[in-house]
Protein backbone atom coordinates (compact mmCIF):
# COMPACT_ATOMS: atom_id res chain seq x y z
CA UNK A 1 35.25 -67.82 189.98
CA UNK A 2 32.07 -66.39 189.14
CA UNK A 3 30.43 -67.92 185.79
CA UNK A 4 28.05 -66.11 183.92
CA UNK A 5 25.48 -69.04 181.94
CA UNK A 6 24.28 -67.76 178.67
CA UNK A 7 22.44 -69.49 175.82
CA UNK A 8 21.41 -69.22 171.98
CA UNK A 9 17.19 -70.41 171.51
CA UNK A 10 16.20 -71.22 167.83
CA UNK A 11 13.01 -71.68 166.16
CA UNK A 12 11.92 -75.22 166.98
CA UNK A 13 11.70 -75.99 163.80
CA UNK A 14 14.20 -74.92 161.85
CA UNK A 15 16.80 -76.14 164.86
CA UNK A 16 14.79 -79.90 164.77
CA UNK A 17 15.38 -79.47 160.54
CA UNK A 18 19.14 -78.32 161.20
CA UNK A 19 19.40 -81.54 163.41
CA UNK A 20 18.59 -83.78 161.31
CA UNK A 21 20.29 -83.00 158.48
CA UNK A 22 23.17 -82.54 161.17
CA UNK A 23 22.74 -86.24 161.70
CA UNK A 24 21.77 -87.18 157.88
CA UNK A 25 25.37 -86.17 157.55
CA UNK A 26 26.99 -88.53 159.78
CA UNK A 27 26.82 -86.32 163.00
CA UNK A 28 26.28 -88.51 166.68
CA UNK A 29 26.73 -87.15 170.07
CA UNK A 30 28.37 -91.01 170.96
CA UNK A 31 30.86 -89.21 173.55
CA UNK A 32 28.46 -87.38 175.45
CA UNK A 33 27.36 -89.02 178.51
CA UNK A 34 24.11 -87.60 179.41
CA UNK A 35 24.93 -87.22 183.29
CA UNK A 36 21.86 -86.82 185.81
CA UNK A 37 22.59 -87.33 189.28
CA UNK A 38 26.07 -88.75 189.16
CA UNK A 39 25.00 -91.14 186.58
CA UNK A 40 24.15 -91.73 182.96
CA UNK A 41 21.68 -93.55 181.66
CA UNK A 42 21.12 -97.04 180.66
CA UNK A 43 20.84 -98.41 177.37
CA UNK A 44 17.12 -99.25 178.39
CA UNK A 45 16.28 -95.54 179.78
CA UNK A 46 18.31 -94.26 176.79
CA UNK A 47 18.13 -96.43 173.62
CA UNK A 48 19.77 -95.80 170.23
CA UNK A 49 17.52 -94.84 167.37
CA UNK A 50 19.80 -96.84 164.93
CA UNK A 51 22.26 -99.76 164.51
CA UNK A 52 25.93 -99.15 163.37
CA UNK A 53 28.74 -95.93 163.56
CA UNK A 54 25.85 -93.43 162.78
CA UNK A 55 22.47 -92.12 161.06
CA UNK A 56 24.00 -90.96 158.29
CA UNK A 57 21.22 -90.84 155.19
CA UNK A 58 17.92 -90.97 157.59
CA UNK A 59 15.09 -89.91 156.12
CA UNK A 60 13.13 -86.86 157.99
CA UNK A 61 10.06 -89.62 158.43
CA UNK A 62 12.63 -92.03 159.71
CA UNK A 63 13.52 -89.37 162.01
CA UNK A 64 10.87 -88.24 163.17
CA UNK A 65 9.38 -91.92 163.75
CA UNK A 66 11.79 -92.68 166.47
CA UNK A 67 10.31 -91.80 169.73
CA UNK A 68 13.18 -91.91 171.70
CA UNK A 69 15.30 -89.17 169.47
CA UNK A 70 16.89 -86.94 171.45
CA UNK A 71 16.37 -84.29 169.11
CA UNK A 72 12.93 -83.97 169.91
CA UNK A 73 12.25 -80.75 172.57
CA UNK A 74 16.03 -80.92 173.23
CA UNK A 75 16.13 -77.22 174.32
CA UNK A 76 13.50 -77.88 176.75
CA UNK A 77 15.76 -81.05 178.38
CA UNK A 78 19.14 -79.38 177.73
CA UNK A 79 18.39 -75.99 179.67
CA UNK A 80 15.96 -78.13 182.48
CA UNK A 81 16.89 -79.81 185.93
CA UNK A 82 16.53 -83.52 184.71
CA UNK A 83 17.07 -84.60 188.40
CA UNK A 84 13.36 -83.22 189.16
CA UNK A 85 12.15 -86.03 187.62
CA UNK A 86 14.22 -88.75 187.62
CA UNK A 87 16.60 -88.13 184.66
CA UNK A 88 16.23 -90.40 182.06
CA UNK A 89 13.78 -92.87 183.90
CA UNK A 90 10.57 -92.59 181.94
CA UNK A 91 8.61 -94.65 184.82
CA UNK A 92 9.63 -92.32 187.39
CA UNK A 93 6.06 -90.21 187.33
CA UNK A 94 3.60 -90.09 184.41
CA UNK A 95 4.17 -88.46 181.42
CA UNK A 96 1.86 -85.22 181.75
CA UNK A 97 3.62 -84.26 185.61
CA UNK A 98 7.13 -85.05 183.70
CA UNK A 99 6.38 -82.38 180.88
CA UNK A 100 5.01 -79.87 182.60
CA UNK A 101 7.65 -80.09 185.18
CA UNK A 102 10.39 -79.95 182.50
CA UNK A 103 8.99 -77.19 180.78
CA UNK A 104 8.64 -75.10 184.52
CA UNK A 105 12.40 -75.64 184.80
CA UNK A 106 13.34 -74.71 181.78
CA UNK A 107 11.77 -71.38 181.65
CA UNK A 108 12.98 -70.94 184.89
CA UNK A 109 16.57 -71.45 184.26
CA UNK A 110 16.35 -69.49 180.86
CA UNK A 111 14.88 -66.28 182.98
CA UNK A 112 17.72 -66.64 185.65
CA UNK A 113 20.43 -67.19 183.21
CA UNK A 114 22.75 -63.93 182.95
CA UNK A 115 21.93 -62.98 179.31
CA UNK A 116 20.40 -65.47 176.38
CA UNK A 117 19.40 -64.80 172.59
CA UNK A 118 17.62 -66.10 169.61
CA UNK A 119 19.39 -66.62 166.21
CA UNK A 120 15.85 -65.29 164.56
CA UNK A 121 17.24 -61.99 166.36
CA UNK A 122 20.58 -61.40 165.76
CA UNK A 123 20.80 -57.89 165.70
CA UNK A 124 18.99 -57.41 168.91
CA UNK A 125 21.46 -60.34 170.53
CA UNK A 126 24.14 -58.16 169.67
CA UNK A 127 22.79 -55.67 171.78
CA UNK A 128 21.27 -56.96 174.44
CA UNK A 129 24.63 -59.04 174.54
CA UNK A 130 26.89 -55.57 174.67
CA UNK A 131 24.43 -53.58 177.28
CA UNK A 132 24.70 -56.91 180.24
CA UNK A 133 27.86 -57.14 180.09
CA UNK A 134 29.01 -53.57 179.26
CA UNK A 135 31.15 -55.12 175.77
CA UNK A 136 31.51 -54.15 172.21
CA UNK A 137 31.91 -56.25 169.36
CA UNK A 138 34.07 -55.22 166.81
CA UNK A 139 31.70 -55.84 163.44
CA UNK A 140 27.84 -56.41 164.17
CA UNK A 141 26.15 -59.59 163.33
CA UNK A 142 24.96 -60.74 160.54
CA UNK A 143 21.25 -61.99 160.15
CA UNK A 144 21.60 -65.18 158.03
CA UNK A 145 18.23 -66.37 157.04
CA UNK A 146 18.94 -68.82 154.58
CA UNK A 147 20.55 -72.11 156.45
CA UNK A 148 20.19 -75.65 155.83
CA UNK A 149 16.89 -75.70 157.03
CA UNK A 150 15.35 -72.89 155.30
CA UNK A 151 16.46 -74.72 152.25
CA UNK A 152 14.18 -77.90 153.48
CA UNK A 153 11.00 -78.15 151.80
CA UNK A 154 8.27 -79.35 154.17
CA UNK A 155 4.39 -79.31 154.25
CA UNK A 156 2.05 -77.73 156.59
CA UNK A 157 1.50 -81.60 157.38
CA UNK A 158 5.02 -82.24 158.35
CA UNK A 159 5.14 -79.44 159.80
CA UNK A 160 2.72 -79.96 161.99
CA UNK A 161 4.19 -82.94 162.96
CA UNK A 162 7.49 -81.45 163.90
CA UNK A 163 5.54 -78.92 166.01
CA UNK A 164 3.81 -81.76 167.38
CA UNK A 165 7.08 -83.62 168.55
CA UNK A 166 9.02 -80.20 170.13
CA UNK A 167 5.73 -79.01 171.78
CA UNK A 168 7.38 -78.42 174.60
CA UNK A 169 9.84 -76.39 172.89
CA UNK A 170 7.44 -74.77 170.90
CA UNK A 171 6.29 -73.42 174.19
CA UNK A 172 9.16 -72.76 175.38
CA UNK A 173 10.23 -70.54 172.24
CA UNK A 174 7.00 -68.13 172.73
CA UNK A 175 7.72 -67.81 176.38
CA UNK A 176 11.88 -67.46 175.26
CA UNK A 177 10.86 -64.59 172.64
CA UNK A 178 8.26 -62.40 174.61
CA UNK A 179 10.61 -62.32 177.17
CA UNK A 180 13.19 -61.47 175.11
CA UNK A 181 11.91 -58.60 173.32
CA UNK A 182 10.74 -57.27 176.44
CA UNK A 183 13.89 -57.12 177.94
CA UNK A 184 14.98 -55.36 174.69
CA UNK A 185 12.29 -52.50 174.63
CA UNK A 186 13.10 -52.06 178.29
CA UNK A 187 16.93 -51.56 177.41
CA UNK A 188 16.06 -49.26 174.75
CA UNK A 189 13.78 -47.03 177.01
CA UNK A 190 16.34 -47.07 179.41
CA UNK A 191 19.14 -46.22 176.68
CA UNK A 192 16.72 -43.31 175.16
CA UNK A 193 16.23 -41.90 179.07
CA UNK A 194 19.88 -41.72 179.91
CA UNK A 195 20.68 -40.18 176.78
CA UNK A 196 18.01 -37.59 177.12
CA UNK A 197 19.55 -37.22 181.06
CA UNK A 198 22.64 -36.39 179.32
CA UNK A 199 21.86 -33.84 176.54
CA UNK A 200 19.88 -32.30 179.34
CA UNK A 201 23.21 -32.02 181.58
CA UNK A 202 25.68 -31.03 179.04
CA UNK A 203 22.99 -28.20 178.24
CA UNK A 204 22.82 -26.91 181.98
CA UNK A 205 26.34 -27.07 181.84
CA UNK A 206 26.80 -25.09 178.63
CA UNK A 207 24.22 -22.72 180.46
CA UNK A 208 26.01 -22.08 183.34
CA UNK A 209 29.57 -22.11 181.61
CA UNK A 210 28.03 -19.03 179.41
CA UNK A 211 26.47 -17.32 182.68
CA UNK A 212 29.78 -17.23 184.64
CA UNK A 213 31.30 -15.56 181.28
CA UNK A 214 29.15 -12.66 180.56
CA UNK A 215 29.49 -10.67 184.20
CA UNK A 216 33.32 -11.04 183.94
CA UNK A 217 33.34 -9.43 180.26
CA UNK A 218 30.94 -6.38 181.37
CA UNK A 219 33.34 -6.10 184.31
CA UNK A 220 36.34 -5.95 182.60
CA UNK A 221 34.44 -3.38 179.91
CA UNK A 222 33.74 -1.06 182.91
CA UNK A 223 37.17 -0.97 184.55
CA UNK A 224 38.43 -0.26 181.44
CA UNK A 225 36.07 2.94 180.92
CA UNK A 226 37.21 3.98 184.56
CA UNK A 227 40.69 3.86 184.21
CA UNK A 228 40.36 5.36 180.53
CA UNK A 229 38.98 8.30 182.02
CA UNK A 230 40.78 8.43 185.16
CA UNK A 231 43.70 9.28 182.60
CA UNK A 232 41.74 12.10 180.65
């Protein structure tokens, strides 16, 4: 079969918000198994960022103090090739190569994918969406832009923090949405051209249609005249 890969980008910081109170809930990701090159990782390349079932009622400074959370630049290490530098084994090159590295892969992936979108742009998704793979939704979707997150109050301060922990995926995000919206102008210009292609088509048509009807009306007017006064 042929699979077509598509993904959904979010703000850094709203989806690193979202997360956590994902997790402040009770949320864990205990089943998945991380797999990098036929393996997962050990509990010393991977550790836990709390004792017991879950998370549930972490603080965001709690969460954002554990340096091994997996929610930090997630989309970065989610849509990368982990095996380029050696999954989860921090020793395996220094941390500056590792980043950049990670962040290389991920745009590349993202650019090669068959069709991705952001949730800032819903709208646009939707279309974008529809023109790849020649679809049409049924309704169109629905910008929601108050979630859980929105409804978080932060400071610049912890913001800034936040943005300091998902750099990565802060970068990735700017290269995510100019790409994006340039793919969405292009569609547009190309949508506007093959419209204008068409209007100017069904007008030569309409041209021609009338051209091939006026001769056959004069001819018909002058046998008529000949034949009327053939009979006087």
């Amino acid at each position: 079969r042929n699979f077509y890969y598509i993904t959904m980008l979010r703000d850094p910081v709203s989806r690193y918000l979202s997360e956590w109170k994902h997790v402040q809930r009770g949320a864990t990701w205990k089943t998945s198994l991380h797999m990098c090159d036929g393996r997962s990782p050990t509990p010393d390349e991977l550790p836990t960022c709390y004792e017991g079932d879950d998370w549930s009622g972490v603080s965001l400074q709690e969460f954002m103090d554990c340096s091994y959370n997996l929610a930090n630049n997630r989309q970065v290490r989610m849509l990368a090739d982990l095996s380029l530098v050696g999954c989860y084994n921090l020793t395996f090159m220094n941390e500056s190569e590792r980043n950049m590295i990670l962040l290389q892969s991920a745009k590349n992936n993202l650019k090669n994918m068959a069709f991705f979108g952001l949730t800032e742009f819903q709208r646009k998704t939707q279309y974008l969406f529809e023109r790849t793979f020649n679809l049409k939704f049924i309704s169109p979707f629905t910008q929601f832009n108050v979630t859980r997150a929105s409804n978080v109050d932060i400071g610049e301060d912890v913001r800034q923090r936040i943005e300091e922990l998902n750099f990565l995926d802060v970068q990735l995000y700017e290269y995510a949405k100019d790409l994006f919206l340039q793919r969405f102008q292009y569609s547009k210009q190309e949508e506007h051209q093959k419209n204008r292609l068409k209007r100017r088509e069904e007008r030569r048509l309409l041209r021609e249609q009338r051209a091939h009807q006026w001769p056959r009306e004069e001819i018909a007017e002058v046998a008529v005249t000949e034949d009327y006064n053939s009979q006087v």
